[in-house]
PDB file of N, CA and C in Angstrom:
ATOM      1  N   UNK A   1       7.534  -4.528  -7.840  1.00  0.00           N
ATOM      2  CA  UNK A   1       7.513  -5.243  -9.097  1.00  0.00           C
ATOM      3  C   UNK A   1       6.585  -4.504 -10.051  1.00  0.00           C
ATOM      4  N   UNK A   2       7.203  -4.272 -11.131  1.00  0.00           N
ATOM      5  CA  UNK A   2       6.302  -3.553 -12.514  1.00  0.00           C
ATOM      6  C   UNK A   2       5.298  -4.532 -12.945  1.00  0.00           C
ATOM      7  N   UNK A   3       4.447  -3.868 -13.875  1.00  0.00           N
ATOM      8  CA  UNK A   3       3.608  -4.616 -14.387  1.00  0.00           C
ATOM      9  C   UNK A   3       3.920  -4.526 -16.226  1.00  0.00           C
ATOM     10  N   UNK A   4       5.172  -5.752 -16.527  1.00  0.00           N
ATOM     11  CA  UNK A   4       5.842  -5.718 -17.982  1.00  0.00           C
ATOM     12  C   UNK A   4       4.575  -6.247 -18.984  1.00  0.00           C
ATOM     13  N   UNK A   5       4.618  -5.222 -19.606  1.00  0.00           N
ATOM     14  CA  UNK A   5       3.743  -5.605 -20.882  1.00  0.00           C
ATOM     15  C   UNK A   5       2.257  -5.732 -20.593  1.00  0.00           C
ATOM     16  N   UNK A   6       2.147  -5.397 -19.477  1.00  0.00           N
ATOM     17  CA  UNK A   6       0.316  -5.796 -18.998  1.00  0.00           C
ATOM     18  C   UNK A   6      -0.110  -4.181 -18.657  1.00  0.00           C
ATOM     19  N   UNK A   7      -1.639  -4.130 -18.901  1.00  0.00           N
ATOM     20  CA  UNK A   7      -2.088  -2.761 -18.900  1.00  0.00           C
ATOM     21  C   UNK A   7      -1.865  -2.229 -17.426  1.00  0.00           C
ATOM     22  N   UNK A   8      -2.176  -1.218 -17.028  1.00  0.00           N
ATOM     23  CA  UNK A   8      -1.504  -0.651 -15.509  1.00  0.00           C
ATOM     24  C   UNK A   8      -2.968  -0.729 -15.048  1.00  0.00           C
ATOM     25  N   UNK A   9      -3.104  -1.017 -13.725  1.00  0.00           N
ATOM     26  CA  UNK A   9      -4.221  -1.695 -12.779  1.00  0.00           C
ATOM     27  C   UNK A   9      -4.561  -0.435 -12.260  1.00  0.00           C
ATOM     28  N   UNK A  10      -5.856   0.099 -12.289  1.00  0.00           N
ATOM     29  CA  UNK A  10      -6.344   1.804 -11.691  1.00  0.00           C
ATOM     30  C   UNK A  10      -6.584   1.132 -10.304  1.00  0.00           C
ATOM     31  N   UNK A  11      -6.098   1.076  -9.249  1.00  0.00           N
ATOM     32  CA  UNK A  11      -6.774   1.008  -7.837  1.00  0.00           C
ATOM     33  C   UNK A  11      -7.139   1.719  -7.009  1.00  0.00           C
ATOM     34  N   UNK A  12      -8.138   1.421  -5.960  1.00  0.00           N
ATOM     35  CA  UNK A  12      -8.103   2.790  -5.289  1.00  0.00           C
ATOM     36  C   UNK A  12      -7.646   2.493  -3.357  1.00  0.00           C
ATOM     37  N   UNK A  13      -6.531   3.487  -3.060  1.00  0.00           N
ATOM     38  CA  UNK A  13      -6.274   3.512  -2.138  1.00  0.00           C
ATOM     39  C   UNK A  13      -7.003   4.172  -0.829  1.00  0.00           C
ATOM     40  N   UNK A  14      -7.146   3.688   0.060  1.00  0.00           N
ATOM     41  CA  UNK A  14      -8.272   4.401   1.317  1.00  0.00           C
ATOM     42  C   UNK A  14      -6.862   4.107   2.212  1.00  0.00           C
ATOM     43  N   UNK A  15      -6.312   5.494   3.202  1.00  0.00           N
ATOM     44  CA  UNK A  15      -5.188   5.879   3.479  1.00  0.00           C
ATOM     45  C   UNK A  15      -6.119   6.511   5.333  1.00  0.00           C
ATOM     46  N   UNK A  16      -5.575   5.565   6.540  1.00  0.00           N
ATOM     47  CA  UNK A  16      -6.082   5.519   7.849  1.00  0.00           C
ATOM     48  C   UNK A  16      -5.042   6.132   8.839  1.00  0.00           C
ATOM     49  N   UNK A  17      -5.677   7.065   9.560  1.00  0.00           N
ATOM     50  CA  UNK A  17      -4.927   7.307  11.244  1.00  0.00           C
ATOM     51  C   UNK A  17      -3.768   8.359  10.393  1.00  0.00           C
ATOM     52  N   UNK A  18      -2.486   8.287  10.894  1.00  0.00           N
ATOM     53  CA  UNK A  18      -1.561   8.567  10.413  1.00  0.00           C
ATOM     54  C   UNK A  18      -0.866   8.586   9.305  1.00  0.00           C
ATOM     55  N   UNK A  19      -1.368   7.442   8.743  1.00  0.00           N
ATOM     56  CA  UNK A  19      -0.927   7.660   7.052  1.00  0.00           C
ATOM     57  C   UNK A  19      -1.725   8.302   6.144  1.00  0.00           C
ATOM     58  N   UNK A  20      -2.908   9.313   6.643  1.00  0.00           N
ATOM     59  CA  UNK A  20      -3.493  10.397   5.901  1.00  0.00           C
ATOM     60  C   UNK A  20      -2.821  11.377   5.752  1.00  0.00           C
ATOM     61  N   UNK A  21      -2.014  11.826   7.028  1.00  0.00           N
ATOM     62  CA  UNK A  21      -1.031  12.780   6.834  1.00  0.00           C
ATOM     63  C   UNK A  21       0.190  12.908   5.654  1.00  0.00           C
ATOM     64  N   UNK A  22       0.149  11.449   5.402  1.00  0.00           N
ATOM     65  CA  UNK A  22       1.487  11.326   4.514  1.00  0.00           C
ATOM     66  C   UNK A  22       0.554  10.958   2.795  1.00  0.00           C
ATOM     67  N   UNK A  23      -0.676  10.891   3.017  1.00  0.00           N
ATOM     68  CA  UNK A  23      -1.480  10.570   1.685  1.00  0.00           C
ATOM     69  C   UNK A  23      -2.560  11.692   1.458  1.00  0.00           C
ATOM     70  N   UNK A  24      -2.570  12.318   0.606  1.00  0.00           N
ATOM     71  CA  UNK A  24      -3.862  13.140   0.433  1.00  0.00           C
ATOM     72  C   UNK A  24      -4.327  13.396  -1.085  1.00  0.00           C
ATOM     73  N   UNK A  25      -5.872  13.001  -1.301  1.00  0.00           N
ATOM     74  CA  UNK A  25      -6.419  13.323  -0.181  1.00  0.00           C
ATOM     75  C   UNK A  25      -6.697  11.647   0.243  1.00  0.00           C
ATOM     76  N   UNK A  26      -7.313  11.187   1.798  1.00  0.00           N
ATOM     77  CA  UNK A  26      -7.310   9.871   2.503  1.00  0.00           C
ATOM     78  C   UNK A  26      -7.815   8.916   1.218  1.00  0.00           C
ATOM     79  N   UNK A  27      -8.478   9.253   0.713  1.00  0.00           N
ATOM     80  CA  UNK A  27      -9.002   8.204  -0.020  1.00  0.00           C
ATOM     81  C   UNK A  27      -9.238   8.706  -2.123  1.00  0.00           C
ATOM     82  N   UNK A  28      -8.329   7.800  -3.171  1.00  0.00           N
ATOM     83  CA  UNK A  28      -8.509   8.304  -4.424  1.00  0.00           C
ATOM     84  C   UNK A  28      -7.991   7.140  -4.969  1.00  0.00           C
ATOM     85  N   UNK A  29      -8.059   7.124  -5.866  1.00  0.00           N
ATOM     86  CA  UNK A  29      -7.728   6.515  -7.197  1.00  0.00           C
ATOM     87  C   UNK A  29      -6.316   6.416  -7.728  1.00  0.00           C
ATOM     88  N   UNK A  30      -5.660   5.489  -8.414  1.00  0.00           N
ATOM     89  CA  UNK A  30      -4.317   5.863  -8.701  1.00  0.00           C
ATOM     90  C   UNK A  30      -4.149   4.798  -9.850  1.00  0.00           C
ATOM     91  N   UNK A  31      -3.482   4.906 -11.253  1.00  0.00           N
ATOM     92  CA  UNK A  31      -3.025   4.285 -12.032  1.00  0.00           C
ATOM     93  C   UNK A  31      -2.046   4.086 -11.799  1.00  0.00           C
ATOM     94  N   UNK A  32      -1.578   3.057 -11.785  1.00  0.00           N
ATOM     95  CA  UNK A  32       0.303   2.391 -11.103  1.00  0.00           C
ATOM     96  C   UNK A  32       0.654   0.882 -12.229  1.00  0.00           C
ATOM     97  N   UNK A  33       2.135   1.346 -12.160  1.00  0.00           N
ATOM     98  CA  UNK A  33       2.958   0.340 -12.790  1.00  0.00           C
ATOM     99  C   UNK A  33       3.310  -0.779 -12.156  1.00  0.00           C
ATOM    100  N   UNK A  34       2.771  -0.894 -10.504  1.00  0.00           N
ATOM    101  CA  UNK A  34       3.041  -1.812  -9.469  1.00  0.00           C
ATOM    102  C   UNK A  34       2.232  -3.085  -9.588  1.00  0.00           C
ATOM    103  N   UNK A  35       2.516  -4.064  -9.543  1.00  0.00           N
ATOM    104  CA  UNK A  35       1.823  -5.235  -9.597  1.00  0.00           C
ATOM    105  C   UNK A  35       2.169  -6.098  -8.276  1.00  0.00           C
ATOM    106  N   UNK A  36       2.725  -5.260  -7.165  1.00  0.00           N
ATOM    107  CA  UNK A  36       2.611  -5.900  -5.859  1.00  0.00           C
ATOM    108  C   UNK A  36       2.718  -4.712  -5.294  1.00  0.00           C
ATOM    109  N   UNK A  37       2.092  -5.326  -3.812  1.00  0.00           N
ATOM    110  CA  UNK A  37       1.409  -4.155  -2.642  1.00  0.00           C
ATOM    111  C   UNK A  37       3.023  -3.392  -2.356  1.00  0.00           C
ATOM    112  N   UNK A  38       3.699  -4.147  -2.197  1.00  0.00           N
ATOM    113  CA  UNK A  38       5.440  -3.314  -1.897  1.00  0.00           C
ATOM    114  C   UNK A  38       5.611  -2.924  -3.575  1.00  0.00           C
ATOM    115  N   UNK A  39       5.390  -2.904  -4.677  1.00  0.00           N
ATOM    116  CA  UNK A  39       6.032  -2.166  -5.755  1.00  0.00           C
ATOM    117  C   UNK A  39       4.564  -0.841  -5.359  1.00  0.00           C
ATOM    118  N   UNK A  40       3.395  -1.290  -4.928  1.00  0.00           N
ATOM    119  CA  UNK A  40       2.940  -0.185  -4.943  1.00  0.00           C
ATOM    120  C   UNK A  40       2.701   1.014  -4.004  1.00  0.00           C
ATOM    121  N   UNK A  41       3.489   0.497  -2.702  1.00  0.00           N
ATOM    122  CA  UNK A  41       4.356   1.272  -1.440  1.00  0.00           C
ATOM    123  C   UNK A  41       5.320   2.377  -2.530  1.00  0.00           C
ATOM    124  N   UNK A  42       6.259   1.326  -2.667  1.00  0.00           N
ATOM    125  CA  UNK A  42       7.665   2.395  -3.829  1.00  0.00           C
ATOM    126  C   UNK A  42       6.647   3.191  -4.702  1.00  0.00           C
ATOM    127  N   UNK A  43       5.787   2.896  -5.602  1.00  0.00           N
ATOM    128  CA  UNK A  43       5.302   3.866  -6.461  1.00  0.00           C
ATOM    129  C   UNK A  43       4.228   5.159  -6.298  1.00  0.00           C
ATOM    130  N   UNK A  44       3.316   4.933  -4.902  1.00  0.00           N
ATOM    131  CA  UNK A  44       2.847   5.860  -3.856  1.00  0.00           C
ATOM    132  C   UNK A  44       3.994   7.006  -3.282  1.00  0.00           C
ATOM    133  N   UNK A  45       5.058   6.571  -2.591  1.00  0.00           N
ATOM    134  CA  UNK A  45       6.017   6.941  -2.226  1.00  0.00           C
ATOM    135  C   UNK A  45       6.612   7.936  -3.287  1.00  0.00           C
ATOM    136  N   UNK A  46       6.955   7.288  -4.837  1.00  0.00           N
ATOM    137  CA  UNK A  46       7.640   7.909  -5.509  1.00  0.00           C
ATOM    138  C   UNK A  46       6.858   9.205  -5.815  1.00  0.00           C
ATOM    139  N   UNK A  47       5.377   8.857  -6.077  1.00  0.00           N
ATOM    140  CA  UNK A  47       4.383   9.644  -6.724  1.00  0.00           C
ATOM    141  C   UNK A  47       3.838  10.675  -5.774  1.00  0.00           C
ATOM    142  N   UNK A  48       3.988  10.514  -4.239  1.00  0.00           N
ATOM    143  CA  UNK A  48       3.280  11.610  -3.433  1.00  0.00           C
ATOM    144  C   UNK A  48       4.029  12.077  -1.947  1.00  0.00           C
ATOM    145  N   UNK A  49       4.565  11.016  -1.762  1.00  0.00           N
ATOM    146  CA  UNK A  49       5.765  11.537  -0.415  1.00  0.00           C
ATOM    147  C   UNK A  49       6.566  10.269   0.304  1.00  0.00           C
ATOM    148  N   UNK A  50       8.255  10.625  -0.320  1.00  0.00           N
ATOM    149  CA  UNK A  50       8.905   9.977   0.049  1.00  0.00           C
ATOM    150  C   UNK A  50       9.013   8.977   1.187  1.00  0.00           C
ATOM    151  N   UNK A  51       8.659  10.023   2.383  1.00  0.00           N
ATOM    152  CA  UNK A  51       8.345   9.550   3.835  1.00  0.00           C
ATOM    153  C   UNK A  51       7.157   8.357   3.760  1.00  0.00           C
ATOM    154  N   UNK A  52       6.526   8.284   3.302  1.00  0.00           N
ATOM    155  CA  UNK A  52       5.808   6.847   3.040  1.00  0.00           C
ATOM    156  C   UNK A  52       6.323   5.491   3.085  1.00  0.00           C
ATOM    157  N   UNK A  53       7.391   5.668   2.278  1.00  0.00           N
ATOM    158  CA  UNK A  53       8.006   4.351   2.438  1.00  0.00           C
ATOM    159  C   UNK A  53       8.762   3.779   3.548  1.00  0.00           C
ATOM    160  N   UNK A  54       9.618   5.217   4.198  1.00  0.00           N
ATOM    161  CA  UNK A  54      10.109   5.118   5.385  1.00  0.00           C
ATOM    162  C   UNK A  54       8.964   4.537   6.434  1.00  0.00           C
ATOM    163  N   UNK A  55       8.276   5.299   6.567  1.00  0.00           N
ATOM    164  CA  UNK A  55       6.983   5.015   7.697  1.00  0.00           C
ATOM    165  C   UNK A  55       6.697   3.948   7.331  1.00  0.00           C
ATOM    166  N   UNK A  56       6.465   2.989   6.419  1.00  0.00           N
ATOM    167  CA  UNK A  56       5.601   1.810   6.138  1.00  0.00           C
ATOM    168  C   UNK A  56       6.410   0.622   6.194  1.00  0.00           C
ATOM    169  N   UNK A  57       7.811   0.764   5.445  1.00  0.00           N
ATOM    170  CA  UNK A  57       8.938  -0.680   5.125  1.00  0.00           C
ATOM    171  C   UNK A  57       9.966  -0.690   6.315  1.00  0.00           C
ATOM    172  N   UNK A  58      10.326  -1.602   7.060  1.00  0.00           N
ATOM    173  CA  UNK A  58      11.324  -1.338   7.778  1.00  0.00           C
ATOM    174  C   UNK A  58      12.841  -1.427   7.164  1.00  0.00           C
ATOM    175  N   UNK A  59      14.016  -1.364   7.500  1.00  0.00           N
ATOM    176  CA  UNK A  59      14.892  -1.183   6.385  1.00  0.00           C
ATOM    177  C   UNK A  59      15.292  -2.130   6.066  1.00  0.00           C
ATOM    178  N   UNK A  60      15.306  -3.414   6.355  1.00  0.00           N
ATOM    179  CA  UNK A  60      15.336  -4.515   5.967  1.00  0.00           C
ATOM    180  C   UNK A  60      14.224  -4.792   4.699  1.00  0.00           C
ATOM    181  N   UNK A  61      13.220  -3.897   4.642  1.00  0.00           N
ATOM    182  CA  UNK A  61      12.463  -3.908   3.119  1.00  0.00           C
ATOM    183  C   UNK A  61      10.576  -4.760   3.773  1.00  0.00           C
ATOM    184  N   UNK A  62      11.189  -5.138   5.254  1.00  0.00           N
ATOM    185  CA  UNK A  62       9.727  -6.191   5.357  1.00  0.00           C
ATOM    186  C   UNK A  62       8.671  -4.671   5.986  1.00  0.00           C
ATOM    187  N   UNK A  63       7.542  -5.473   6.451  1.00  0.00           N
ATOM    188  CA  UNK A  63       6.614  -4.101   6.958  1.00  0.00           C
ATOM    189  C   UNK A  63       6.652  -3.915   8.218  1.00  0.00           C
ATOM    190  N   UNK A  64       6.654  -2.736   8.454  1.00  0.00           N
ATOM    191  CA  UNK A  64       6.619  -2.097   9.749  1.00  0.00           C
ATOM    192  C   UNK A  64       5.751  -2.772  10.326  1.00  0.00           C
ATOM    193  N   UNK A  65       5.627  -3.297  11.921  1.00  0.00           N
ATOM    194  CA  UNK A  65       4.611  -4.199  12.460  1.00  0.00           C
ATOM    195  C   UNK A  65       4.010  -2.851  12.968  1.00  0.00           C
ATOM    196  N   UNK A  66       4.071  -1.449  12.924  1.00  0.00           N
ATOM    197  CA  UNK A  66       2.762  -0.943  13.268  1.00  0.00           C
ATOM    198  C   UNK A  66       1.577  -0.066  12.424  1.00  0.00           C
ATOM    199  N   UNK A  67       1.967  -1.185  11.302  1.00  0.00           N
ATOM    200  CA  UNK A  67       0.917  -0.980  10.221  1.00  0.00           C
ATOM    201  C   UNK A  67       0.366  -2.236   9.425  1.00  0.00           C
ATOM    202  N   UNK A  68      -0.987  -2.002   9.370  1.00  0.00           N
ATOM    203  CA  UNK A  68      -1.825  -3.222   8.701  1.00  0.00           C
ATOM    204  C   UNK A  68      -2.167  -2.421   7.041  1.00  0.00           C
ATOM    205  N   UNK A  69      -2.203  -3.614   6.238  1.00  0.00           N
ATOM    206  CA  UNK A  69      -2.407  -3.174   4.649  1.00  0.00           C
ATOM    207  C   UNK A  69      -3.249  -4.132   4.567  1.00  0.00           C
ATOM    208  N   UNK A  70      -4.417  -3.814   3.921  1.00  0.00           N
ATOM    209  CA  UNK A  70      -5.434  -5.075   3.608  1.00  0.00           C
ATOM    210  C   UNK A  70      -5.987  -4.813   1.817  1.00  0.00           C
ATOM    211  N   UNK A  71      -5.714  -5.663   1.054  1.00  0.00           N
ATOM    212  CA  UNK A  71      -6.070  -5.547  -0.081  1.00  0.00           C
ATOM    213  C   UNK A  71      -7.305  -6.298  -0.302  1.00  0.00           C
ATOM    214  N   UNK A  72      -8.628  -5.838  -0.533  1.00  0.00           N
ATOM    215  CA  UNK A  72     -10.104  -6.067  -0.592  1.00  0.00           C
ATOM    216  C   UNK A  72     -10.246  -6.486   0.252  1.00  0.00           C
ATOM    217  N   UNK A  73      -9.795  -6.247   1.676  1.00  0.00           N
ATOM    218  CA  UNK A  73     -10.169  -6.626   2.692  1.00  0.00           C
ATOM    219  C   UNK A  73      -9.672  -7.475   3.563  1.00  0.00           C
ATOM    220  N   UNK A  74      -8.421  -8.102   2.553  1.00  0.00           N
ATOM    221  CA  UNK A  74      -7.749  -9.099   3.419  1.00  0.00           C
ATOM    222  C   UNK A  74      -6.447  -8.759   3.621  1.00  0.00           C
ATOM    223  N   UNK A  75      -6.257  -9.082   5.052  1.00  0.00           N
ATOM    224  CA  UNK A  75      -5.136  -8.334   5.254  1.00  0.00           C
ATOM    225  C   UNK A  75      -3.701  -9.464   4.666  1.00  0.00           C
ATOM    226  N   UNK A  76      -2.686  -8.310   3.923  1.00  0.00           N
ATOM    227  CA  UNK A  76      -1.962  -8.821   3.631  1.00  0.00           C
ATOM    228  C   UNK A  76      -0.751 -10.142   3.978  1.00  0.00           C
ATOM    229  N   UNK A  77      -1.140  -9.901   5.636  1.00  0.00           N
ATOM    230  CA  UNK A  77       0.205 -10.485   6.296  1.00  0.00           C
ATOM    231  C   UNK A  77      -1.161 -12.269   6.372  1.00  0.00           C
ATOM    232  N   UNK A  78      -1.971 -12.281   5.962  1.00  0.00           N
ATOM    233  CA  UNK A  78      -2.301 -13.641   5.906  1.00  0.00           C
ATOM    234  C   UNK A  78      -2.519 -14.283   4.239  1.00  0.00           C
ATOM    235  N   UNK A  79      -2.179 -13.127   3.828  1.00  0.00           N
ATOM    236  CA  UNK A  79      -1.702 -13.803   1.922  1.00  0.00           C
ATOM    237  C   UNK A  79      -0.071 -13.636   1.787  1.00  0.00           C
ATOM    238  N   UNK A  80       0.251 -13.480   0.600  1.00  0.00           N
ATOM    239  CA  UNK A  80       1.714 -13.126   0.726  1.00  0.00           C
ATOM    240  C   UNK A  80       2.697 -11.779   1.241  1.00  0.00           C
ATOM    241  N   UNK A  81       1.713 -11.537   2.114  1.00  0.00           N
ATOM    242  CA  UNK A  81       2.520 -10.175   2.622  1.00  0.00           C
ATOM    243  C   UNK A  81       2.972  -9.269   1.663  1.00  0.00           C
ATOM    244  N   UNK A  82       4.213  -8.598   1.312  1.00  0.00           N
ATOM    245  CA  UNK A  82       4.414  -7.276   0.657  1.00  0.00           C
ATOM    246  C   UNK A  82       4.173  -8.033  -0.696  1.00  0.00           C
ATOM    247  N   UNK A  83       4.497  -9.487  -1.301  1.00  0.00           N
ATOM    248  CA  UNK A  83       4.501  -9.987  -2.326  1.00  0.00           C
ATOM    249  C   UNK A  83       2.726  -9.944  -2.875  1.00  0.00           C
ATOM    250  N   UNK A  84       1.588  -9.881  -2.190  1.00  0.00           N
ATOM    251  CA  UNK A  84       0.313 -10.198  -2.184  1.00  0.00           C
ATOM    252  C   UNK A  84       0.361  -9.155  -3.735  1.00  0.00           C
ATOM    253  N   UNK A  85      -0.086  -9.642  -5.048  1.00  0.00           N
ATOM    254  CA  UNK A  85      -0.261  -9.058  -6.137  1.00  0.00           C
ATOM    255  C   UNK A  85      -1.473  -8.059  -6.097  1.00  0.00           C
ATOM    256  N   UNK A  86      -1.767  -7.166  -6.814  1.00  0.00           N
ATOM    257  CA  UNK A  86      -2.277  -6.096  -6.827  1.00  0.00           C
ATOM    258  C   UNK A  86      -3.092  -6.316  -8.780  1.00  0.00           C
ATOM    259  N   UNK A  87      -4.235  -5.944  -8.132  1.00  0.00           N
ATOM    260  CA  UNK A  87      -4.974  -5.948  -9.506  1.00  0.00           C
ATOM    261  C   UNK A  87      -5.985  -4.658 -10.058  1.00  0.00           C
ATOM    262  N   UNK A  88      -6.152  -4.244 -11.474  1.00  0.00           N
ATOM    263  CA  UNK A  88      -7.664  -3.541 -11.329  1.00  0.00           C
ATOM    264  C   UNK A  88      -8.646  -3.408 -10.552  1.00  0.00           C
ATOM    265  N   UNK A  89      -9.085  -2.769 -10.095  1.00  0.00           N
ATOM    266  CA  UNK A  89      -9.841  -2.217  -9.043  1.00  0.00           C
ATOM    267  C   UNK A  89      -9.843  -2.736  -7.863  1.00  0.00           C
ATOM    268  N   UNK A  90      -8.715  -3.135  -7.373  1.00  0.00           N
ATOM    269  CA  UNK A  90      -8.384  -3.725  -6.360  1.00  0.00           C
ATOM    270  C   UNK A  90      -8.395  -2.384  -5.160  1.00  0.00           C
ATOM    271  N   UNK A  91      -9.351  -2.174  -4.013  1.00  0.00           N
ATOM    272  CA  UNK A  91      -8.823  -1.221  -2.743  1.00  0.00           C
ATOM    273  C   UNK A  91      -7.917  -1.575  -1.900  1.00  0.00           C
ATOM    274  N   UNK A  92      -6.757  -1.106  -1.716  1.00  0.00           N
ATOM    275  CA  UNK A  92      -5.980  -1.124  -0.538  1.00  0.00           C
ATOM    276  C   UNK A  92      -6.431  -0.161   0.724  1.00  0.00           C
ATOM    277  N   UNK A  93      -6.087  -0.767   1.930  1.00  0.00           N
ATOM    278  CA  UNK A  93      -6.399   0.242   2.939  1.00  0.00           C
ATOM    279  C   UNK A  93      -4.971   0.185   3.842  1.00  0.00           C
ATOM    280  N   UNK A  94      -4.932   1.198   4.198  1.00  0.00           N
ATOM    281  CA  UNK A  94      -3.584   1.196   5.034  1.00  0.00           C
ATOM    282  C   UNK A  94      -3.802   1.502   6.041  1.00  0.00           C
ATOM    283  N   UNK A  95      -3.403   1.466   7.259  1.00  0.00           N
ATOM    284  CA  UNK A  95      -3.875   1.619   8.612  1.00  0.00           C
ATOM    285  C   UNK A  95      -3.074   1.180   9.642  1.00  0.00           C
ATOM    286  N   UNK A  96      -2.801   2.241  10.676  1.00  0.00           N
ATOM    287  CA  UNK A  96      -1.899   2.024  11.928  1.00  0.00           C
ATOM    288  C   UNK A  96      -2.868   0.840  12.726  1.00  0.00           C
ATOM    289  N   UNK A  97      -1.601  -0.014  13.375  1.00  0.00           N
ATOM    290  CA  UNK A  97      -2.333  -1.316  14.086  1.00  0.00           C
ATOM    291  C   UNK A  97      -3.219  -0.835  15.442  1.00  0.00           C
ATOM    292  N   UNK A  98      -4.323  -1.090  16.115  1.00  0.00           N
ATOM    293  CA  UNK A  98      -5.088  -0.373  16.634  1.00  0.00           C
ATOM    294  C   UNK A  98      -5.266  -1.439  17.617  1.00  0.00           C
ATOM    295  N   UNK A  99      -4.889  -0.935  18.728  1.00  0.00           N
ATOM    296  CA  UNK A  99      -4.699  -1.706  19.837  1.00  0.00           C
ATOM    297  C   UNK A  99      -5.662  -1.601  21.091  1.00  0.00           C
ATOM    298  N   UNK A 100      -6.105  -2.174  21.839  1.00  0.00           N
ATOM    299  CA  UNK A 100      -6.856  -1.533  22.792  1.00  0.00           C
ATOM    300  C   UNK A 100      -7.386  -3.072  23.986  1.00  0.00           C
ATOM    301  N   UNK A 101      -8.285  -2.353  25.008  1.00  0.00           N
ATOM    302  CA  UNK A 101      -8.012  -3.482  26.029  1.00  0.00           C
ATOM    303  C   UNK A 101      -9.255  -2.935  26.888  1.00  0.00           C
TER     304      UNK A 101
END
């Protein structure tokens, strides 16, 4: 989802594990037209490597369960998931789910 008629939100993305490979450099800044965490998947994607979106959305469009997105800290899948809105200086972190025992 764009952000119609409203100024574009500078956020900064911090990019974990495996999705550094597909983001560089791990951690910067980005001005985006996205006003949700999935318009700002598509606009990452559009802006730095296709394969992002693949790796992150499953094709049904929901999120890959072996990745966590937390916007200021909270992870998305306990707000509105890909819908969770995106603001000015808002950090996203992206990060493979990290399992252990």
């Amino acid at each position: 989802m764009l952000n119609a008629g409203r100024p574009m939100p500078v956020v900064t993305v911090r990019a974990y594990a495996s999705i550094q490979q597909l983001l560089s450099p791990k951690l910067f800044e980005v001005k985006t037209s996205a006003s949700t965490v999935k318009g700002l998947i598509e606009f990452l994607s559009d802006k730095f490597n296709t394969k992002l979106k693949e790796e992150l959305l499953e094709k049904n469009g929901s999120l890959n369960l072996k990745y966590h997105i937390f916007v200021n800290g909270k992870n998305i899948q306990h707000e509105a998931g890909l819908a969770t809105p995106i603001r000015d200086s808002d950090l996203i972190m992206i990060s493979t789910v990290i399992d252990g025992g």
